[in-house]
N, C-alpha and C. Protein backbone atom coordinates (compact mmCIF):
# COMPACT_ATOMS: atom_id res chain seq x y z
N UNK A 1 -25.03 2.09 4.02
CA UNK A 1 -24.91 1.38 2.76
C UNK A 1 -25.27 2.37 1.65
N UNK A 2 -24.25 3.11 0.69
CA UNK A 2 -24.94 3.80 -0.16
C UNK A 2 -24.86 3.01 -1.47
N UNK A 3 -25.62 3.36 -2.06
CA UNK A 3 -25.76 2.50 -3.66
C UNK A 3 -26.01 3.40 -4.67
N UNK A 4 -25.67 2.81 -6.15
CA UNK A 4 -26.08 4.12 -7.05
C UNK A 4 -26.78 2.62 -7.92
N UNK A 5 -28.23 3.19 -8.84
CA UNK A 5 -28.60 2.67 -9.61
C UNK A 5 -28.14 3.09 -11.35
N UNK A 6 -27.89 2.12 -12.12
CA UNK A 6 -27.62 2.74 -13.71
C UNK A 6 -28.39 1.83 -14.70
N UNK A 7 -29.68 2.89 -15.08
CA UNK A 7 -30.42 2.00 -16.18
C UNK A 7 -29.86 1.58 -17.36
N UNK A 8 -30.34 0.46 -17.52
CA UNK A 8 -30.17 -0.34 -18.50
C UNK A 8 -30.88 0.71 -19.98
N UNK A 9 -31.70 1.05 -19.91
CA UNK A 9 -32.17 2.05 -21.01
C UNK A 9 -32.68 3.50 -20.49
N UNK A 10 -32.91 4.36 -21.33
CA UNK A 10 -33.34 5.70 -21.11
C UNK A 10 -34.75 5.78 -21.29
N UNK A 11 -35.28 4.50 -20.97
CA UNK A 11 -37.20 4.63 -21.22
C UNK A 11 -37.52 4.16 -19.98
N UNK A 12 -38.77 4.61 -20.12
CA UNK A 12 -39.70 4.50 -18.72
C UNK A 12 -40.36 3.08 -18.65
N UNK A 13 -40.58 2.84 -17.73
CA UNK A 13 -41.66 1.58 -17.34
C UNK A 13 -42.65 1.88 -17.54
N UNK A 14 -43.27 2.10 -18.53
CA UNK A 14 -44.34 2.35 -19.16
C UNK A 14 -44.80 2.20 -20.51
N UNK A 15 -45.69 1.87 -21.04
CA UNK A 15 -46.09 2.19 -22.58
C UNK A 15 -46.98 3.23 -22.83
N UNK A 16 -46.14 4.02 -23.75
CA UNK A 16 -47.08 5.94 -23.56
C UNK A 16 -48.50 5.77 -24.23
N UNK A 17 -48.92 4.54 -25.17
CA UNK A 17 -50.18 4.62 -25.79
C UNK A 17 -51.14 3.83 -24.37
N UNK A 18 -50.80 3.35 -23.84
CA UNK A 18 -51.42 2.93 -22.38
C UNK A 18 -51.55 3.93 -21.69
N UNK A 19 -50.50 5.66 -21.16
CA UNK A 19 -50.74 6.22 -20.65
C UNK A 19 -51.27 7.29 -20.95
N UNK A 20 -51.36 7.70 -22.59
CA UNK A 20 -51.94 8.25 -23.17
C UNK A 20 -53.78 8.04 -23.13
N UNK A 21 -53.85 7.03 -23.28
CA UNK A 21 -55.63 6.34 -23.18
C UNK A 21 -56.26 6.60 -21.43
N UNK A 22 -54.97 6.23 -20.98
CA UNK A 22 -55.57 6.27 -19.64
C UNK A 22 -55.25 7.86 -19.04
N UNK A 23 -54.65 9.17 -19.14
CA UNK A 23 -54.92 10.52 -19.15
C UNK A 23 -55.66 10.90 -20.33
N UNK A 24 -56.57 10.09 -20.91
CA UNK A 24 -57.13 10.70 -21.91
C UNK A 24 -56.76 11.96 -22.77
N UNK A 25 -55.28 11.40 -23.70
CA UNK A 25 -54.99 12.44 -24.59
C UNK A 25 -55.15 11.65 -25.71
N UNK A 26 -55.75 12.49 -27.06
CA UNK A 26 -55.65 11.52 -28.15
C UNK A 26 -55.15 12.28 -29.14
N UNK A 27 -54.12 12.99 -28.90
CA UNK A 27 -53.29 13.11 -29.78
C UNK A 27 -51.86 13.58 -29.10
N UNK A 28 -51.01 13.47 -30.08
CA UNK A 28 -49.27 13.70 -30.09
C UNK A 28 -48.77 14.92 -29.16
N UNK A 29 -49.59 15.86 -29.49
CA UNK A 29 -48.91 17.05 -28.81
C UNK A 29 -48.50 17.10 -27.43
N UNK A 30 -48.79 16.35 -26.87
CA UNK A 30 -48.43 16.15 -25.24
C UNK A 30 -47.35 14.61 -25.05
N UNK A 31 -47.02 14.03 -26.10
CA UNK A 31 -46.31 12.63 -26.23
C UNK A 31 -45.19 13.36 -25.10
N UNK A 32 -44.22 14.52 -25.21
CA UNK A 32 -43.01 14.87 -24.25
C UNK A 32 -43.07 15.06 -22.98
N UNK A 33 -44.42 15.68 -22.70
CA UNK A 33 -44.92 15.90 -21.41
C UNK A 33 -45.24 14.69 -20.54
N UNK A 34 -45.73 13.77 -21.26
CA UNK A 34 -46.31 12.24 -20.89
C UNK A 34 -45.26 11.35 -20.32
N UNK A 35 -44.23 11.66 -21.51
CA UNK A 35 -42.52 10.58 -21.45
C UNK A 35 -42.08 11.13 -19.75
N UNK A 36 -42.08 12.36 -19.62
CA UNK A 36 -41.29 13.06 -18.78
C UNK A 36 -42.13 12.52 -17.58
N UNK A 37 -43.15 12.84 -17.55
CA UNK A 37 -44.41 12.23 -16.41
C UNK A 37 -44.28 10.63 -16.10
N UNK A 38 -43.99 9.91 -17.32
CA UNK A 38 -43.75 8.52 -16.82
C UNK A 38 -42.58 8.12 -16.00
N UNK A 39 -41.52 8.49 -16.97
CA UNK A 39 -39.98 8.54 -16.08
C UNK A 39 -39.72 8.98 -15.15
N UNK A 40 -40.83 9.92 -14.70
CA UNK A 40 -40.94 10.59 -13.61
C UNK A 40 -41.85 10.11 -12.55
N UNK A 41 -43.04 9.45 -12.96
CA UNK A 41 -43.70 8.47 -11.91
C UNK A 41 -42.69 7.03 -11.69
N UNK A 42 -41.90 6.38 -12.65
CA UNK A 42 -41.63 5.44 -12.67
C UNK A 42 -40.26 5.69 -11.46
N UNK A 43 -39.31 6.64 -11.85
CA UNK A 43 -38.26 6.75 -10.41
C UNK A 43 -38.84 6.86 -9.19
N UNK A 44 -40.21 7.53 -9.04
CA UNK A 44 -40.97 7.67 -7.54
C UNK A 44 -41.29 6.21 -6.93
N UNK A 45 -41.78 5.67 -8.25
CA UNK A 45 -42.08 4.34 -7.56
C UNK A 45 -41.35 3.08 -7.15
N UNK A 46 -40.00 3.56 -8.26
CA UNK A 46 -39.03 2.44 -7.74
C UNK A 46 -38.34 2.84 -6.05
N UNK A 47 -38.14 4.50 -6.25
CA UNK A 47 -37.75 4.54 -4.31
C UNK A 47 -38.79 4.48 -3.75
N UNK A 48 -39.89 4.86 -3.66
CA UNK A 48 -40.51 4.21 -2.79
C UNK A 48 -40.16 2.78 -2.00
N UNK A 49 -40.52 1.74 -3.02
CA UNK A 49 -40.54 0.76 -2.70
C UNK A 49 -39.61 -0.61 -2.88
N UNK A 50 -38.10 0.56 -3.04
CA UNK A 50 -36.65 -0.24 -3.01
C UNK A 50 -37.03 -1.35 -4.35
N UNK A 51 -37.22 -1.32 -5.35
CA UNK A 51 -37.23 -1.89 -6.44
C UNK A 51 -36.64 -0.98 -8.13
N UNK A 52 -36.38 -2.08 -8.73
CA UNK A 52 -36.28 -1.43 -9.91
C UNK A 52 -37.01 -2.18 -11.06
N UNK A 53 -37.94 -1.45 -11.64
CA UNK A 53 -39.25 -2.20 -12.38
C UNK A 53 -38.60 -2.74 -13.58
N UNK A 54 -37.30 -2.20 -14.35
CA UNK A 54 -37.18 -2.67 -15.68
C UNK A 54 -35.35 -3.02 -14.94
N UNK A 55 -34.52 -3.68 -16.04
CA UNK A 55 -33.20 -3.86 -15.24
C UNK A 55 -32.37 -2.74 -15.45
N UNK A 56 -31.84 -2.75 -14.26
CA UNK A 56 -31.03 -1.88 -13.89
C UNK A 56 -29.67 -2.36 -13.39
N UNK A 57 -28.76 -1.94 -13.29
CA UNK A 57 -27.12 -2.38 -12.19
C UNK A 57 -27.24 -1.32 -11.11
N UNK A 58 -27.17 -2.38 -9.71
CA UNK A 58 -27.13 -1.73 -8.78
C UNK A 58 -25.53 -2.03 -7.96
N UNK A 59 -25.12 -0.82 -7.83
CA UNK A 59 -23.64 -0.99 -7.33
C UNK A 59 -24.18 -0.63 -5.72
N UNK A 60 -23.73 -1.29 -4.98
CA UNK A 60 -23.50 -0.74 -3.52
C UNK A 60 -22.32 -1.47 -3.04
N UNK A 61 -21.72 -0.24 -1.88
CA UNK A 61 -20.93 -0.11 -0.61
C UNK A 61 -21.19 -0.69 0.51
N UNK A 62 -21.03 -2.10 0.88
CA UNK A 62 -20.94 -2.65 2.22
C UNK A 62 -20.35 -2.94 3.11
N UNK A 63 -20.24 -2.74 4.11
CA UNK A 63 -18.89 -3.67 4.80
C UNK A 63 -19.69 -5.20 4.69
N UNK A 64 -18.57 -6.01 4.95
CA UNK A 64 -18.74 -7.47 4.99
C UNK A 64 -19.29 -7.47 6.47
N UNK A 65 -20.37 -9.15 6.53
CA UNK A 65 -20.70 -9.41 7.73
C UNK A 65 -20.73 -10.64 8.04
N UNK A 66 -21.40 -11.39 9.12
CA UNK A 66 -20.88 -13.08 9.01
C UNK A 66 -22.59 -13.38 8.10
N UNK A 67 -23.61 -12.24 8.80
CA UNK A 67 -24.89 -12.85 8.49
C UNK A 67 -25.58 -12.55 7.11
N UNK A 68 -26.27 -12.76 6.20
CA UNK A 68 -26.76 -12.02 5.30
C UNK A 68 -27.23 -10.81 5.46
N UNK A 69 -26.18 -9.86 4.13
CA UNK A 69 -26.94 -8.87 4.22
C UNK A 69 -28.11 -8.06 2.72
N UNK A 70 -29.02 -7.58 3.43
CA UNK A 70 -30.27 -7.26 2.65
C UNK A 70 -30.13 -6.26 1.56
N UNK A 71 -29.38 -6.89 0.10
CA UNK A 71 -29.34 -5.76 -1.23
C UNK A 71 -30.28 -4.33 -1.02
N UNK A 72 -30.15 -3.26 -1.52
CA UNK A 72 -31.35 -2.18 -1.22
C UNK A 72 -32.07 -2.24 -2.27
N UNK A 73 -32.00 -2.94 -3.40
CA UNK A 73 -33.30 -2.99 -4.15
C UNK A 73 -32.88 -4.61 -5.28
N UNK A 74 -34.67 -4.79 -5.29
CA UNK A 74 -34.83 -5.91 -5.60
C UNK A 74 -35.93 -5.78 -7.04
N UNK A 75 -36.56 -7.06 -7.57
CA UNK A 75 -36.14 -7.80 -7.29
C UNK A 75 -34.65 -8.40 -8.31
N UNK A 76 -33.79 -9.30 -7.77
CA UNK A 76 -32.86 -10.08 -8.70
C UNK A 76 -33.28 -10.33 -9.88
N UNK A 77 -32.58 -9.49 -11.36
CA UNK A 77 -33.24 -9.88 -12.70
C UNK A 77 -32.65 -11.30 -12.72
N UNK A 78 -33.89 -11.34 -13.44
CA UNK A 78 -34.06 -12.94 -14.22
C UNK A 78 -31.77 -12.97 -14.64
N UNK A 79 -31.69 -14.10 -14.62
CA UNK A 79 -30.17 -14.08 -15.20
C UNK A 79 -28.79 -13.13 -14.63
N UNK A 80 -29.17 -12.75 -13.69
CA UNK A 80 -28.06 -11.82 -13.19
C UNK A 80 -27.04 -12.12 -11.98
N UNK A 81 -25.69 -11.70 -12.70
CA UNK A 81 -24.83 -11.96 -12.21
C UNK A 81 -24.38 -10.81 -11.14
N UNK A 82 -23.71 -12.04 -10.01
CA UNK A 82 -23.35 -11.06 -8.80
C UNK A 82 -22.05 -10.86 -8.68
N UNK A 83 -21.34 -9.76 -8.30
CA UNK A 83 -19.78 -9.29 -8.54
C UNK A 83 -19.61 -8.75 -7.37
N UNK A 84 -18.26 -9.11 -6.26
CA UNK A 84 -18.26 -8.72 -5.36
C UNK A 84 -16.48 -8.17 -5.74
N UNK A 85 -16.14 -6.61 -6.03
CA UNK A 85 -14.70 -5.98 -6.24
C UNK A 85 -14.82 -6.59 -7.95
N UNK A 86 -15.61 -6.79 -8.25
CA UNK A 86 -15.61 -6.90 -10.04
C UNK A 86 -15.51 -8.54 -10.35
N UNK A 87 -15.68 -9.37 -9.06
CA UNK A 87 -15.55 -10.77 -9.28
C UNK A 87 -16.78 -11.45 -8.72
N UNK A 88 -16.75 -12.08 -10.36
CA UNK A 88 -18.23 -13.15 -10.21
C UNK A 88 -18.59 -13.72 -8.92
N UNK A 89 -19.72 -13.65 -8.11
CA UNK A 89 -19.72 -15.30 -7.04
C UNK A 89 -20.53 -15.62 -7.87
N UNK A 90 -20.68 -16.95 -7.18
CA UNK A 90 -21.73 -18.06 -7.74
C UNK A 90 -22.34 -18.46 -5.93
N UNK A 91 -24.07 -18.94 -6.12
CA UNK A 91 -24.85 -19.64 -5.11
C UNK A 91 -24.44 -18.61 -3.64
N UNK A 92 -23.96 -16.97 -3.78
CA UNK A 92 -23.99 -16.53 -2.01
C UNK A 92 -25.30 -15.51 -2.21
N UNK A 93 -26.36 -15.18 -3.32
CA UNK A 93 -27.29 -14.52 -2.89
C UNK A 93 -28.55 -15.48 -3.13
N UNK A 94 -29.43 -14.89 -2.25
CA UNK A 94 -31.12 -15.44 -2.36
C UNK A 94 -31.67 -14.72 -3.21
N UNK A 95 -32.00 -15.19 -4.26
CA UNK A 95 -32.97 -14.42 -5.03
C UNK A 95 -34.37 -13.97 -4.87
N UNK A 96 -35.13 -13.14 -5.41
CA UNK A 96 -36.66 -12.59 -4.90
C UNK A 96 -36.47 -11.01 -4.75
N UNK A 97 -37.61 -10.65 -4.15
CA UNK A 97 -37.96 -9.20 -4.41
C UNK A 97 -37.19 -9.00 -3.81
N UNK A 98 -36.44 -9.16 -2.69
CA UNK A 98 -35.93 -8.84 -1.54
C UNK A 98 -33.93 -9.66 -1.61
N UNK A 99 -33.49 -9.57 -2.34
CA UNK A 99 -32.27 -10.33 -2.21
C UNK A 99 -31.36 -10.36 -1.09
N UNK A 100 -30.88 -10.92 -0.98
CA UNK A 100 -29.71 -11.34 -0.01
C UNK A 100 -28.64 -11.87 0.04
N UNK A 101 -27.32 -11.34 0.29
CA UNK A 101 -25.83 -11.62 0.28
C UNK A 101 -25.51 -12.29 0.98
N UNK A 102 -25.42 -13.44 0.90
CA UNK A 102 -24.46 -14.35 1.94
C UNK A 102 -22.80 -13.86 1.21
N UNK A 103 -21.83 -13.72 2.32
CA UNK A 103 -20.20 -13.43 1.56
C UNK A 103 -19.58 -14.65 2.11
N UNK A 104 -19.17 -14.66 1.15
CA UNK A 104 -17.70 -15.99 1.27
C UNK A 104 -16.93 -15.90 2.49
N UNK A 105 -15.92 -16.59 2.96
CA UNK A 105 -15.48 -16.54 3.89
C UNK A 105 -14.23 -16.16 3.97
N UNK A 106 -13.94 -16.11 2.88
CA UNK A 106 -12.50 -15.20 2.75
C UNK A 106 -12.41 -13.83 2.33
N UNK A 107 -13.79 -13.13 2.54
CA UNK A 107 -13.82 -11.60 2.05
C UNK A 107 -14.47 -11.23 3.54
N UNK A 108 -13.09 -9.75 3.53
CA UNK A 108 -13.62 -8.93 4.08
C UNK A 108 -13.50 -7.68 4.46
N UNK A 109 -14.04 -6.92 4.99
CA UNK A 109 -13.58 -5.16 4.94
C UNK A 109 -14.89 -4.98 4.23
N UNK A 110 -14.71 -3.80 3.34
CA UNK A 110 -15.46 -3.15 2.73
C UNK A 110 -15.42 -3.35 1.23
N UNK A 111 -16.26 -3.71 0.91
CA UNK A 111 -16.66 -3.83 -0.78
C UNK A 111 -17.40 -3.18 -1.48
N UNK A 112 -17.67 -3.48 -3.00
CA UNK A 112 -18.36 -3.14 -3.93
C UNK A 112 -18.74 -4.25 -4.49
N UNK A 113 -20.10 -4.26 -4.11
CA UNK A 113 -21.17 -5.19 -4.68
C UNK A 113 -21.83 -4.36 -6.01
N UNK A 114 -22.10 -5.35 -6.81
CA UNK A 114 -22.23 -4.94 -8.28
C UNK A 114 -23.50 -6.35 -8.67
N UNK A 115 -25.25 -5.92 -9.24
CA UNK A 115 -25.65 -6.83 -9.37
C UNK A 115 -27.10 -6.46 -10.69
N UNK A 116 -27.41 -7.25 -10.87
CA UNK A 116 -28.66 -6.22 -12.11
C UNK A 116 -29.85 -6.49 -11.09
N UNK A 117 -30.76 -5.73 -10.92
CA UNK A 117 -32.13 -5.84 -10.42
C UNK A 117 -33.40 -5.40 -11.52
N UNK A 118 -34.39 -5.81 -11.32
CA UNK A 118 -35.29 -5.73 -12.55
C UNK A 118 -36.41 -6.66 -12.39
N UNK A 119 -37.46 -6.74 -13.24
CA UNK A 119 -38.29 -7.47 -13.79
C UNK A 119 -38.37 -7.69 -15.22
N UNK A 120 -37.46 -7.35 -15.77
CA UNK A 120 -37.32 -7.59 -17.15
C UNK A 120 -36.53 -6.48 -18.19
N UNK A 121 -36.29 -6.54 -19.05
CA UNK A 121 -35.95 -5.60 -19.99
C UNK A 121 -37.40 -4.71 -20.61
N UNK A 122 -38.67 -5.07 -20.86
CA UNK A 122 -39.11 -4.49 -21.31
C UNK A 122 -40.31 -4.33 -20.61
N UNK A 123 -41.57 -3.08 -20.67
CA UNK A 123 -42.47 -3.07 -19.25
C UNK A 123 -42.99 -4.16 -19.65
N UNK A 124 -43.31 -4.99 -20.83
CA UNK A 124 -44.59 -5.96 -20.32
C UNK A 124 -44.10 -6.61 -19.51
N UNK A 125 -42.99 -6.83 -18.81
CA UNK A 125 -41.94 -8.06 -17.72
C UNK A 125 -42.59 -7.30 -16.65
N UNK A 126 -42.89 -6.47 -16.41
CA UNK A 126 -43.23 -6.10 -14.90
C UNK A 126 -44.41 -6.60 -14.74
N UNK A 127 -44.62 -6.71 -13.48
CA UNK A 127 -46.14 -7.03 -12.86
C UNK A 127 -47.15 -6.08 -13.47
N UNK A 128 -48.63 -6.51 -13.78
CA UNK A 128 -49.27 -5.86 -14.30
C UNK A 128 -49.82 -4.55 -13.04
N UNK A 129 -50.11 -5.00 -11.68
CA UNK A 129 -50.66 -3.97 -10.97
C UNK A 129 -49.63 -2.45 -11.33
N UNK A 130 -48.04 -3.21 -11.16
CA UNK A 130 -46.93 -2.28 -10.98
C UNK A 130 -47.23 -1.02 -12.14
N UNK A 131 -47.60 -1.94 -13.63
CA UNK A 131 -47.68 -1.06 -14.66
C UNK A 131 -48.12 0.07 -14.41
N UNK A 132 -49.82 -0.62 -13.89
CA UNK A 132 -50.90 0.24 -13.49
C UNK A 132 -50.54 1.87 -12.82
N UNK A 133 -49.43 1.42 -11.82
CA UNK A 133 -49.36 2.13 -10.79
C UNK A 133 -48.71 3.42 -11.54
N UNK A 134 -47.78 3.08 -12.34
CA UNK A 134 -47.26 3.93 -12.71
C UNK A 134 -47.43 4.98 -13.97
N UNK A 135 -48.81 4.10 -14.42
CA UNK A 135 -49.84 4.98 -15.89
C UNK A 135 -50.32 5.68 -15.02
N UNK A 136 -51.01 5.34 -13.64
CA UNK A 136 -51.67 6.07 -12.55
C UNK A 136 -51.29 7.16 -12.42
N UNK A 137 -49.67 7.03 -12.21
CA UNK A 137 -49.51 7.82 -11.42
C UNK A 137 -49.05 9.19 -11.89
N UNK A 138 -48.71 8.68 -13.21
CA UNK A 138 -47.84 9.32 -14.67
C UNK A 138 -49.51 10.51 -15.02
N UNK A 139 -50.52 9.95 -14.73
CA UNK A 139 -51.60 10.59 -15.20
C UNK A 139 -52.08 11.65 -14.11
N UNK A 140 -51.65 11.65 -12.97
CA UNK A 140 -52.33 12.11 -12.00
C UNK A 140 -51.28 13.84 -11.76
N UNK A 141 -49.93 12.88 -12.22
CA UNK A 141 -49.05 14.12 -12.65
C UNK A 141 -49.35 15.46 -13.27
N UNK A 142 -50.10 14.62 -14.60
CA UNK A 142 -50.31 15.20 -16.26
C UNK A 142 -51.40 16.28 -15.73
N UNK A 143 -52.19 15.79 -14.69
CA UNK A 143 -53.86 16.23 -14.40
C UNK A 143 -53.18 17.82 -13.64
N UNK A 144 -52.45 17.67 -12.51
CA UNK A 144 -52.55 18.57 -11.53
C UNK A 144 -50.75 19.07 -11.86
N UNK A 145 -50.42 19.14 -13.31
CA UNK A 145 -48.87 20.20 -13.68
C UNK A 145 -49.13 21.50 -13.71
N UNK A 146 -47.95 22.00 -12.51
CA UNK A 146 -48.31 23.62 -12.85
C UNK A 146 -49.29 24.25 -11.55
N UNK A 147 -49.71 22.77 -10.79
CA UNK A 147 -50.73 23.72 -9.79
C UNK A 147 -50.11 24.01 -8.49
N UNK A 148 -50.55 25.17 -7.70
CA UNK A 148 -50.07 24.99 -6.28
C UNK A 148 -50.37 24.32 -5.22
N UNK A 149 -51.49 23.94 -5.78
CA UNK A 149 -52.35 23.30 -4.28
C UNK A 149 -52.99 21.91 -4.57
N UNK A 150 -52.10 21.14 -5.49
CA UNK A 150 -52.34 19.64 -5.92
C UNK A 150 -51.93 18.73 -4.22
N UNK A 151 -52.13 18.03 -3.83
CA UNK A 151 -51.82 17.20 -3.23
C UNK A 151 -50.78 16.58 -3.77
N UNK A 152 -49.85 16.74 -2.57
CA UNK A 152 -48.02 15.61 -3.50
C UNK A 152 -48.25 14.28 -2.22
N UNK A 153 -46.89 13.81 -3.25
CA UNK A 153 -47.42 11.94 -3.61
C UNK A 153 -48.01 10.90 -4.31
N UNK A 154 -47.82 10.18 -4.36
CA UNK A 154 -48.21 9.28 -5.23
C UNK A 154 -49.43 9.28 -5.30
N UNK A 155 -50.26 8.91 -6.42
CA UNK A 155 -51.66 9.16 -6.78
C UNK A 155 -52.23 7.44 -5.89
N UNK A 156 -53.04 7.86 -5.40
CA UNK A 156 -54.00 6.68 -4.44
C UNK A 156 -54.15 5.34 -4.79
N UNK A 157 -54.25 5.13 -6.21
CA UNK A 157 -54.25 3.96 -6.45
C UNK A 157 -52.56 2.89 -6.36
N UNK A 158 -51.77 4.09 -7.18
CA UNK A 158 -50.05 3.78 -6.63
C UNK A 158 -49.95 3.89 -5.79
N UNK A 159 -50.14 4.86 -4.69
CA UNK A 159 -49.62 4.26 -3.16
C UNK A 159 -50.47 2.78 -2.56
N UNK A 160 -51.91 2.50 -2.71
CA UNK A 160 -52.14 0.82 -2.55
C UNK A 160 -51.90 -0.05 -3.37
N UNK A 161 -50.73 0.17 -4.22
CA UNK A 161 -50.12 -1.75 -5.02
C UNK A 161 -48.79 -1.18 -4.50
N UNK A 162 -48.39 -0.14 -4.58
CA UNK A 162 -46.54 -0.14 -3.86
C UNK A 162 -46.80 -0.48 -2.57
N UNK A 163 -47.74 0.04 -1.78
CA UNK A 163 -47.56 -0.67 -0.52
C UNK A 163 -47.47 -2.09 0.01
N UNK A 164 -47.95 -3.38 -1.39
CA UNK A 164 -47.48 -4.49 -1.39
C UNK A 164 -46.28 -4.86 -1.38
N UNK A 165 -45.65 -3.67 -2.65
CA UNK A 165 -44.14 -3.92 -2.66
C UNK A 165 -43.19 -3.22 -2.08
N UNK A 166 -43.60 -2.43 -1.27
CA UNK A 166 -42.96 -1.77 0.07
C UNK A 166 -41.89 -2.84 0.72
N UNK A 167 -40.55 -2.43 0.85
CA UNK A 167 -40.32 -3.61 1.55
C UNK A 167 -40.40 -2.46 3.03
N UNK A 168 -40.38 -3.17 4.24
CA UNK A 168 -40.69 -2.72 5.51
C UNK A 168 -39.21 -2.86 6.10
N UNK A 169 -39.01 -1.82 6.61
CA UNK A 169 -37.16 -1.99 7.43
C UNK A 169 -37.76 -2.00 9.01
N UNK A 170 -37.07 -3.18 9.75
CA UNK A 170 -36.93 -2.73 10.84
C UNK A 170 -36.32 -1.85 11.89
């Protein structure tokens, strides 16, 4: 199943005076370094954990099946419409972090599913831990840029709230 994600805006899931306070910078001169660090914690955390924090359109490649199959990232924005070859359905997905395609019964082969995923248009719509995770993680960046011997991965406190929103594949 490959998919491509396309944001809805060119900003991060973040608010930089939140991540600014919390890497303790108090002034401007680092505002580019910060942006880049957020957008940059914020894509880690959406693959991680098959989500997209602000809305996004997620196109994916499926073949058709009889049983539901599991979107690769969730959750379903508030209001969003599902397009299967560029045509609306109505009532074949489950909404939640985790969505799901039921297909009609007269489609089949291989398609292009087309759908928005998100928690909102703007970060306060995301979950507050999620925010967290990603000032976290945006800061932990800022702390150890430039070094060789930082520990990679997500900063500790983001890897325990994504691991809530981990979805688990069998």
């Amino acid at each position: 199943m490959a998919f491509v994600r396309i944001p809805a805006a060119a900003t991060g899931a973040f608010d930089l005076e939140a991540l600014k306070l919390h890497a303790r910078v108090d002034t401007d001169d680092e505002d580019t370094a910060l942006q880049l660090m957020g957008r940059t914690a914020t894509h880690e955390i959406e693959a991680y954990c098959d989500i997209a924090l602000l809305r996004q359109t997620i196109i994916v490649t499926v073949d058709v099946a009889s049983e539901p199959v599991l979107l690769p990232v969730g959750p379903l924005a508030p209001d969003a419409v599902v397009s299967i070859d560029g045509e609306p359905i109505n009532g074949a997905v489950t909404a939640g972090r985790y969505p799901a395609l039921t297909f009609p019964d007269d489609i089949t082969g291989t398609v292009s599913v087309s759908y928005e995923a998100g928690y909102g248009d703007e970060p306060s719509d995301i979950p507050a831990d999620l925010q967290y995770a990603v000032i976290d993680h945006a800061s932990r960046l800022y702390d150890v840029r430039g070094a060789d011997d930082g520990e990679q991965g997500l900063s500790v406190a983001a890897a325990r709230i994504c691991a809530r929103y981990r979805r688990v594949r069998t």
